[in-house]
Protein backbone atom coordinates (compact mmCIF):
# COMPACT_ATOMS: atom_id res chain seq x y z
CA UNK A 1 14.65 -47.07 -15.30
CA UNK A 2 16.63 -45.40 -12.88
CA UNK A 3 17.61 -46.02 -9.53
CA UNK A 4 14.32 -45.23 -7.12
CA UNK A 5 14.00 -42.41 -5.19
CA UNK A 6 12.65 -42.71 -1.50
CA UNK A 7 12.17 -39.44 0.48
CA UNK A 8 10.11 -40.30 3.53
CA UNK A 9 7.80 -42.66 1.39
CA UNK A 10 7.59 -39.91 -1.29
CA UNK A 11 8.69 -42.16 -4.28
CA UNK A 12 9.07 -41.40 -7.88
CA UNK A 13 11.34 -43.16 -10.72
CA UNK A 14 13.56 -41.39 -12.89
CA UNK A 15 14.54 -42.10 -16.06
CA UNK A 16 18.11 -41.98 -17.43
CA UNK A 17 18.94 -39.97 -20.23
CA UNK A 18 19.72 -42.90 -22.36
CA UNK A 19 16.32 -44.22 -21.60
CA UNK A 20 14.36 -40.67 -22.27
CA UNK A 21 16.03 -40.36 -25.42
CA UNK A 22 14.07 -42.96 -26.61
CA UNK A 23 10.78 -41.99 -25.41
CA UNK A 24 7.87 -40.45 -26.81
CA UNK A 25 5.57 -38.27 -25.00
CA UNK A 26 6.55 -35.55 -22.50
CA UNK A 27 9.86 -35.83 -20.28
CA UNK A 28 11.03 -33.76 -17.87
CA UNK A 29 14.68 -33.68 -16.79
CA UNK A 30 14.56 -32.50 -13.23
CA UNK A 31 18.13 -32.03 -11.74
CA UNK A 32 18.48 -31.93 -8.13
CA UNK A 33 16.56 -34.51 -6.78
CA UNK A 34 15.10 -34.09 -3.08
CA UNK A 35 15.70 -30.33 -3.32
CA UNK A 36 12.34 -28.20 -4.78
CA UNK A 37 13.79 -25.76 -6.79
CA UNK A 38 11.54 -23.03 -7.63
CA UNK A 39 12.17 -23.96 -11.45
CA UNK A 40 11.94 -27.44 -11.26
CA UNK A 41 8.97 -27.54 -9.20
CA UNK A 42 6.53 -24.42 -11.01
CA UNK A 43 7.73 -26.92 -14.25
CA UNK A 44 6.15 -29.82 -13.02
CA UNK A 45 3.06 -28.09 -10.85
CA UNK A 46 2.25 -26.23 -14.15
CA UNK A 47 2.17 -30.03 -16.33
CA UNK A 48 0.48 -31.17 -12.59
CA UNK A 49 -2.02 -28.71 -12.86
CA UNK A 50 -2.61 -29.83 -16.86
CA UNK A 51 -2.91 -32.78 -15.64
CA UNK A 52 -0.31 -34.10 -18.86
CA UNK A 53 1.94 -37.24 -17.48
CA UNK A 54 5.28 -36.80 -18.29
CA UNK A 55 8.08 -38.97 -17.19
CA UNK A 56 10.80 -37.78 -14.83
CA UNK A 57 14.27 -37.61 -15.63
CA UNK A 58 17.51 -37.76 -13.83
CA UNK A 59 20.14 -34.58 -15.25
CA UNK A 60 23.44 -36.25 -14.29
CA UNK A 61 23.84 -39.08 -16.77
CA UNK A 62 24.93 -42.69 -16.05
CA UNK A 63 28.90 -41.30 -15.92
CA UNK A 64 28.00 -38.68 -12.59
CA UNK A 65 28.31 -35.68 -15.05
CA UNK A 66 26.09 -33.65 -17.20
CA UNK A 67 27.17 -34.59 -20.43
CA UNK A 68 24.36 -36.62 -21.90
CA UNK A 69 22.17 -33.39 -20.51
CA UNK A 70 24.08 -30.85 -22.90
CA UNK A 71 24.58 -33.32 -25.63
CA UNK A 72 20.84 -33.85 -25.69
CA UNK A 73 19.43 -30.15 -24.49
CA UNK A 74 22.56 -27.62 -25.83
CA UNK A 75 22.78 -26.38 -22.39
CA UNK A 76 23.55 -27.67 -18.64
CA UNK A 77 20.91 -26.42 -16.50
CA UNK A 78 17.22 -28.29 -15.34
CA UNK A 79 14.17 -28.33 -15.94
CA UNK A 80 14.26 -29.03 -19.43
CA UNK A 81 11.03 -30.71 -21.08
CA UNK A 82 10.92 -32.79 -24.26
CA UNK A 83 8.16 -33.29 -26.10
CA UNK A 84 8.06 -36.09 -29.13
CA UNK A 85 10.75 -35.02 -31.28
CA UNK A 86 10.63 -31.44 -30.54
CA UNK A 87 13.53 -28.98 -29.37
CA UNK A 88 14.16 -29.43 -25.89
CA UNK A 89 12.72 -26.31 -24.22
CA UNK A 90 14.79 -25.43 -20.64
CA UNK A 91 13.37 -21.73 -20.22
CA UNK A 92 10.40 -21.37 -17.99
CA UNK A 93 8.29 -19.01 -20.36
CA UNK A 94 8.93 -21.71 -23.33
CA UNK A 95 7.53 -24.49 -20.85
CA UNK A 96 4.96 -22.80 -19.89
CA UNK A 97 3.68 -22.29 -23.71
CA UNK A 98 4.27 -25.86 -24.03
CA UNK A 99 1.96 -26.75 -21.33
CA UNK A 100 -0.82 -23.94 -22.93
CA UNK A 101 -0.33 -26.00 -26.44
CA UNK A 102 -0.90 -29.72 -25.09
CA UNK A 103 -3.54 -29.18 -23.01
CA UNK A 104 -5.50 -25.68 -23.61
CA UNK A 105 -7.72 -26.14 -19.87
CA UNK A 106 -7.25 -25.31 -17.68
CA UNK A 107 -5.99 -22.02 -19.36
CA UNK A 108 -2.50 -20.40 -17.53
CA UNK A 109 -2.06 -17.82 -19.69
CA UNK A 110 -4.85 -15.28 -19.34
CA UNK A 111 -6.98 -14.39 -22.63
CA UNK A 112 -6.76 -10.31 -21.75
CA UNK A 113 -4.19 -8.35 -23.30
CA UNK A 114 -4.09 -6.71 -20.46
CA UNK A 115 -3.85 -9.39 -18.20
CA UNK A 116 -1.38 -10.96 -20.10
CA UNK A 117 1.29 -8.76 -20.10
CA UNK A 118 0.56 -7.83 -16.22
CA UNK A 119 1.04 -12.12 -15.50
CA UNK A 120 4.33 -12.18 -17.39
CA UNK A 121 6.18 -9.08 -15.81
CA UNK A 122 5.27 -10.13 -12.61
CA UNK A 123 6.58 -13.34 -13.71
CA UNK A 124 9.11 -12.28 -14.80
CA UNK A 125 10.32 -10.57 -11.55
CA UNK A 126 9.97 -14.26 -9.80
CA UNK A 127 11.68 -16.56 -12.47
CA UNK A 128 13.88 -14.19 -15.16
CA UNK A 129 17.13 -13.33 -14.99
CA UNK A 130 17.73 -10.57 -12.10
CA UNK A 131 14.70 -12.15 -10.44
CA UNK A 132 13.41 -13.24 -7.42
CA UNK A 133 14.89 -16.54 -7.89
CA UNK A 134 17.80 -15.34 -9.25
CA UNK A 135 18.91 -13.06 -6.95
CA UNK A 136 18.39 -15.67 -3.75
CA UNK A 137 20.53 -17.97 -5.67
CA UNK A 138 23.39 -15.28 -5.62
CA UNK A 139 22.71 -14.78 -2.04
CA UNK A 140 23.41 -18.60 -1.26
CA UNK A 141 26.41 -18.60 -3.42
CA UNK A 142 28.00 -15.99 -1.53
CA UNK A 143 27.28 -17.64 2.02
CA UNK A 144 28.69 -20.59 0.96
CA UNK A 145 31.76 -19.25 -0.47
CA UNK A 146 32.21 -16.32 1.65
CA UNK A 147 32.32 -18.37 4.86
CA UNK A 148 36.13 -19.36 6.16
CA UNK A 149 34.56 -22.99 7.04
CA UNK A 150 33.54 -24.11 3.64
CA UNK A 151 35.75 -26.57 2.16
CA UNK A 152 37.80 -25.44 -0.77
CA UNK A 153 36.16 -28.00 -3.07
CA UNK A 154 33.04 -27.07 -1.72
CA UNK A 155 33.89 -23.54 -2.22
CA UNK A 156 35.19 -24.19 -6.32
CA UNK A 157 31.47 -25.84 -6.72
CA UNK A 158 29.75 -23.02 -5.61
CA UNK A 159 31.71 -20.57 -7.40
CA UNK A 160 31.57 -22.69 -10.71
CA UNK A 161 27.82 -22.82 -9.92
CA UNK A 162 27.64 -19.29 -9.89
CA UNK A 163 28.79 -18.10 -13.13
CA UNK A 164 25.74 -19.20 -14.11
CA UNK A 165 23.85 -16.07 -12.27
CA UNK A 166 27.55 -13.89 -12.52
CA UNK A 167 27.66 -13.92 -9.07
CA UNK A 168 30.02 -11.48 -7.49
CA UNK A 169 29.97 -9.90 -3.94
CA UNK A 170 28.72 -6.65 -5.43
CA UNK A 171 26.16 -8.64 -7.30
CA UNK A 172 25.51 -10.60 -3.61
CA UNK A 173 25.09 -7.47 -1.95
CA UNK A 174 22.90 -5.96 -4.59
CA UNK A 175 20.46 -9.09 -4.38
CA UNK A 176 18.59 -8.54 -0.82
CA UNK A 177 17.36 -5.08 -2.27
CA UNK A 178 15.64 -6.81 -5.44
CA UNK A 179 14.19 -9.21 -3.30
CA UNK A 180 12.28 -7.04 -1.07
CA UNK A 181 10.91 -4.73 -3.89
CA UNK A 182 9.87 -8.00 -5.79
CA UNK A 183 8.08 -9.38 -2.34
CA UNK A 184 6.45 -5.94 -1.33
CA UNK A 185 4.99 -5.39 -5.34
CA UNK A 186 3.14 -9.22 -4.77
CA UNK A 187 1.97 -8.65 -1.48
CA UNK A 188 0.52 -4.95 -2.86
CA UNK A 189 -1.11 -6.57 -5.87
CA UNK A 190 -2.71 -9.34 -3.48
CA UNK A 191 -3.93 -6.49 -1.85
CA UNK A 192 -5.68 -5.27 -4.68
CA UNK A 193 -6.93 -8.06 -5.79
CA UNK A 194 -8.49 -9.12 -2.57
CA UNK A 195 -9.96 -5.75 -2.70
CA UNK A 196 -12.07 -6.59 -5.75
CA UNK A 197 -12.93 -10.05 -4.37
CA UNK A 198 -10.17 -12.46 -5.91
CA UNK A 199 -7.30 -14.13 -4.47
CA UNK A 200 -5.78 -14.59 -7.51
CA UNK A 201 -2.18 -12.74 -8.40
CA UNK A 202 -4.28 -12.04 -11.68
CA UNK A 203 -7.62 -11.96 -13.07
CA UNK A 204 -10.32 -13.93 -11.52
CA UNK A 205 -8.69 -17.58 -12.12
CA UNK A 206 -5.50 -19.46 -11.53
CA UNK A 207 -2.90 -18.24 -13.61
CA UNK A 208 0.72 -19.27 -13.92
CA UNK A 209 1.51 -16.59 -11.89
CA UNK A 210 0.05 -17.95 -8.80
CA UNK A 211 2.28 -21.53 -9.66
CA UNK A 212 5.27 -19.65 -9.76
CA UNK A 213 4.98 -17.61 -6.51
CA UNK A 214 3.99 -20.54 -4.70
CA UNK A 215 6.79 -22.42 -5.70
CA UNK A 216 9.62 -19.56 -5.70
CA UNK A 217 8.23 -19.24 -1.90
CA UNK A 218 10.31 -22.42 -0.79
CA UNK A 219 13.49 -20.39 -1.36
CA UNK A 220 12.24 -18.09 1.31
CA UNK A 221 10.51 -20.45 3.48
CA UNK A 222 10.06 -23.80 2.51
CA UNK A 223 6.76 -26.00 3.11
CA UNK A 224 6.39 -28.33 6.44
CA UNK A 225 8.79 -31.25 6.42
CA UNK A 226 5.08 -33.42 6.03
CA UNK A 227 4.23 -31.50 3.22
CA UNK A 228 7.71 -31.20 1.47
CA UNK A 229 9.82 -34.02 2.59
CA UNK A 230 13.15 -31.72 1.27
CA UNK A 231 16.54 -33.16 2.26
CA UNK A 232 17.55 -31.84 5.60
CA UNK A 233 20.57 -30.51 4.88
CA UNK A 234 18.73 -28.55 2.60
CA UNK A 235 16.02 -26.87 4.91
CA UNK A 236 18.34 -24.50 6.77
CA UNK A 237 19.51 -23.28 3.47
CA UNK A 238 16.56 -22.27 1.60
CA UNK A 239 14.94 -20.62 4.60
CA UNK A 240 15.72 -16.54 4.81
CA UNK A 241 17.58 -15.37 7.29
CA UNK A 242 18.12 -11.85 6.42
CA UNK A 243 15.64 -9.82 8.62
CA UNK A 244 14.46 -7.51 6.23
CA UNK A 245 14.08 -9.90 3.88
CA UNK A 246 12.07 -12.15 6.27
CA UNK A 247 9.86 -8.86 7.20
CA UNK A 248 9.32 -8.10 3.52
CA UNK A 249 7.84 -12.01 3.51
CA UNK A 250 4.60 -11.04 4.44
CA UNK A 251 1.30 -13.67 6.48
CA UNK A 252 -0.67 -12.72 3.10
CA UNK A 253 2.09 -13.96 0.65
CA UNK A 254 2.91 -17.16 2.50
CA UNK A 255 -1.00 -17.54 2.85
CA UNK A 256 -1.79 -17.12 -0.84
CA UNK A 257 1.01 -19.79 -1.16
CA UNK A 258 -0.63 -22.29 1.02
CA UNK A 259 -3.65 -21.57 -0.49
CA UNK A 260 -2.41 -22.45 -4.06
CA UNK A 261 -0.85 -25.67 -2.40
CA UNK A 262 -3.59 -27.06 -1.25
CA UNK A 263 -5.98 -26.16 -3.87
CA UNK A 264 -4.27 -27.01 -7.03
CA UNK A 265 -0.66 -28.46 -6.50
CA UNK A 266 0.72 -31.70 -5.78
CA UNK A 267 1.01 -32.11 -1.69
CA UNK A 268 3.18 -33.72 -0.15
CA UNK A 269 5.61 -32.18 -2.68
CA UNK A 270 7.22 -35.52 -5.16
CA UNK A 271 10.54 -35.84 -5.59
C-alpha cells in the first residue's frame, strides 16, 4: 500500500496504481489528497451512503506523474472508479449509475419520470460542464494566474490546469454570473420543497442531488476545520470572496448542507 495519509488524525491508505490494477472489487482513484473536491468527495459520499467499500487510490503514480492514471483510465482527471474488470468510469453521472447498479438501496436516482429528469438538470448545473463547479474552478484559475505575485511556475500549472475547463479571462469573468443563477435556482427549489413539507432538493427522500450540493458547497464555503480537516493552505482558497457571490450563498443552502452532513455523510470529512 501506499504511503499513509495523516490529516489531524483523519487517516486513510491509498493504494498505488500498480497495486489497484490488481484488485478486484471497487477502487476509487481520488487525486488531490487533503483537498475535498466537490467531485472527489460527492464520488465517495454517494459509495458512503451505499455503504459499498471501495479502496482508495492515489492518481499520481509511483514516478510523481499521471501516467499510470491515463494508461489505466484513457484520461488524466480524478475521481475515476473501477469496478472488477469493467471500464473505468471518471464522469460523475456514470458513477453515480454505478453506485445505483451495486447496491439498488438506498435508491439515488428517483423512480418518477418526473423526478428524474428534475434531479439530473439540477445536477447537472452543480457538476457538468459550465457548472457550478466548473465555473468556480475558472474563477480560481484566474486569481492565481492573474495575480503579479504568483510564481511563473506556479502560474504555467495553473494555466496548464485550466485548459481543462478552457479557461480564459472572458470565460473568468463570465463565471460569477453562472454561479449566482445556479445558487439562487437551489435556494428557490428548497423553498418549495420546504413548502410541501420536505427538505429534500427532490422528492420526499435523499437523492443524489442533495450529495452533490452538499459537497459542491465546500468550494463556496468549506466545512469547520473539526469537521473537514482540509489543508490550510487550501481553506482561504475555496472560500468565496466575491460579495455577490457570497450574498447569493444563502443560511438555507448552507443549512440544507449541514443537514445532509450530519445525517447521511461521512463527518469529519476522510482524506
Amino acid at each position: 500500500m501506499a504511503e499513509k495519509i495523516a490529516i489531524n488524525s483523519v487517516v486513510q491508505k491509498y493504494a498505488s496504481i500498480a497495486e489497484a490494477r490488481k484488485m478486484s472489487g471497487l477502487r476509487l482513484i481520488l487525486g488531490a489528497i487533503a483537498v475535498p473536491g466537490p467531485w472527489r468527495e460527492a464520488c465517495k459520499g454517494i459509495f458512503y451512503v451505499k455503504k459499498v467499500p471501495y479502496v482508495p487510490v492515489a492518481a499520481v503514480g509511483d514516478d510523481g506523474t499521471d501516467r499510470e492514471l491515463i494508461e489505466w483510465t484513457a484520461q488524466s482527471s480524478a475521481p475515476v472508479a473501477i469496478w472488477n474488470e469493467e471500464r473505468p468510469r471518471s464522469t460523475w453521472i456514470e458513477q453515480l449509475y454505478l453506485a445505483e447498479r451495486l447496491a439498488a438501496n438506498p435508491p439515488l436516482i428517483p423512480a418518477s419520470i418526473e423526478e428524474r429528469t428534475r434531479m439530473f438538470g439540477y445536477a447537472n448545473e452543480l457538476c457538468g460542464e459550465n457548472g457550478l463547479g466548473w465555473s468556480k474552478r475558472l474563477t480560481m484559475i484566474h486569481s492565481t494566474v492573474s495575480n503579479p505575485s504568483t510564481p511563473d511556475n506556479v502560474k504555467g500549472f495553473w494555466l496548464k490546469f485550466g485548459t481543462k475547463y478552457g479557461y480564459s479571462a472572458g470565460a473568468a469573468q463570465a463565471a460569477p454570473p453562472r454561479m449566482i443563477e445556479i445558487l439562487g435556482l437551489l435556494d428557490a427549489r428548497l423553498s418549495q420543497q420546504g413548502a410541501k413539507g420536505s427538505r429534500f432538493l427532490v422528492g420526499d427522500r435523499l437523492s443524489a442531488l442533495d450529495i452533490y450540493w452538499a459537497t459542491f458547497a465546500a468550494l463556496l464555503r468549506p466545512l469547520e476545520p473539526e469537521l473537514c480537516p482540509m489543508a490550510t493552505g487550501f481553506r482561504d482558497f475555496y472560500s468565496e470572496t466575491n460579495p455577490a457571490v457570497i450574498a447569493a450563498l444563502s443560511p438555507r443552502l448552507l443549512e440544507h448542507r449541514d443537514f445532509i452532513y450530519r445525517e447521511y455523510l461521512e463527518l469529519p470529512v476522510v482524506f
